[in-house]
Protein backbone atom coordinates (compact mmCIF):
# COMPACT_ATOMS: atom_id res chain seq x y z
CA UNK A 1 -18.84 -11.93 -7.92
CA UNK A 2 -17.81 -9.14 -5.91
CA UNK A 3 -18.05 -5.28 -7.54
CA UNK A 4 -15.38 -3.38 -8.20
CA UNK A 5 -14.87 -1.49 -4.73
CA UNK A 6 -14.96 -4.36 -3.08
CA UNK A 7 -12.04 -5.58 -4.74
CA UNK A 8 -10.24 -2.29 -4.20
CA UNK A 9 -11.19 -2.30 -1.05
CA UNK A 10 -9.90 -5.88 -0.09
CA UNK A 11 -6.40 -5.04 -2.18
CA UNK A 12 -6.30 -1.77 0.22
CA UNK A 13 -6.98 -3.89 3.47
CA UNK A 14 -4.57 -6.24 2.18
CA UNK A 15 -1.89 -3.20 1.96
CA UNK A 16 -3.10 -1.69 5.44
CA UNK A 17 -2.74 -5.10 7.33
CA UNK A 18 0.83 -5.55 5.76
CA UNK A 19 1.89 -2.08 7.26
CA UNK A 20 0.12 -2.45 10.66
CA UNK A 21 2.33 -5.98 10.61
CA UNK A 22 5.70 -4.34 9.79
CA UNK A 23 4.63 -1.82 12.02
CA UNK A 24 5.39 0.70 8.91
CA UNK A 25 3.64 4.31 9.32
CA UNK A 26 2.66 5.75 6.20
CA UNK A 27 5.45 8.50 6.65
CA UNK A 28 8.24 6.22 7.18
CA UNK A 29 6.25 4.20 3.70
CA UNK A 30 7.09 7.68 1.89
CA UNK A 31 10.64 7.17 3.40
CA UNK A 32 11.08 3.90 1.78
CA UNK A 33 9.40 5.11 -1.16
CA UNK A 34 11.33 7.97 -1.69
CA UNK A 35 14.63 5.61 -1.36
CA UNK A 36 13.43 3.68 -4.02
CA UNK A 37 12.90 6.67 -6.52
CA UNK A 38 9.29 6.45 -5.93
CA UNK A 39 7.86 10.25 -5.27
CA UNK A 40 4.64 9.95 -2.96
CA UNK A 41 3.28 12.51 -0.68
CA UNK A 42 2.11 11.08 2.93
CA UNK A 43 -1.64 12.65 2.21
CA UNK A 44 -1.47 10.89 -1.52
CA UNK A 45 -0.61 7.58 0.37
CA UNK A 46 -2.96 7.88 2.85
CA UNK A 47 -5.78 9.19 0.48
CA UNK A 48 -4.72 5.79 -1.90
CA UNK A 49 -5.23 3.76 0.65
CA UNK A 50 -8.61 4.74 2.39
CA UNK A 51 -10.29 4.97 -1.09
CA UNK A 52 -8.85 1.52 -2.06
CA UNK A 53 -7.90 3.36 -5.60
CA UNK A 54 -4.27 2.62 -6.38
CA UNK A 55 -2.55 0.51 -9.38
CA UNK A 56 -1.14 -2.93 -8.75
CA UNK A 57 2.21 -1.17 -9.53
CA UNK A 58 1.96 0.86 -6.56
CA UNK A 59 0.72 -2.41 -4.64
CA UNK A 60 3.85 -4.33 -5.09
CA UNK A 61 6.00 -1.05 -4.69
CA UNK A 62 4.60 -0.35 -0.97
CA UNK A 63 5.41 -4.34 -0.31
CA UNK A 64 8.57 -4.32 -1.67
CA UNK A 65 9.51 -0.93 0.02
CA UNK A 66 8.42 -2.35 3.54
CA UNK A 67 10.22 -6.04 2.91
CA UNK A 68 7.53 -8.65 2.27
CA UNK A 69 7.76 -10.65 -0.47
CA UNK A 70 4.58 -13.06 0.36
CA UNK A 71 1.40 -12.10 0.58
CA UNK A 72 -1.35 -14.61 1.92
CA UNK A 73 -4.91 -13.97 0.62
């Protein structure tokens, strides 16, 4: 069974590869955020993101903010 980072770390791939696809920046994600009511800071997403340490909340906001609604694993 895979340890804890990894998991983190595959959720935060998951999240990177759905941007890079949209071709979303994380400053225009804090745009989309901030539309949504969500307050993020573009250092806070980025620092989420390369440590993999973020809540599944957060998860589905970024997809929802950027438009997907499937995710293939």
């Amino acid at each position: 069974m895979p340890e804890q980072t990894d998991w983190e770390m595959m959720a935060a791939n998951l999240l990177k590869a759905e941007l890079k696809r949209k071709g979303v920046t994380y400053a225009q994600l804090v745009e989309k955020l901030s539309s949504m009511g969500i307050d993020e800071k573009e250092v806070n997403v980025r620092n989420k993101l390369s440590r993999g340490k973020f809540s599944a909340a957060f998860f589905l906001q970024c997809l929802i903010a950027v438009g997907t609604d499937t995710v293939r694993l």
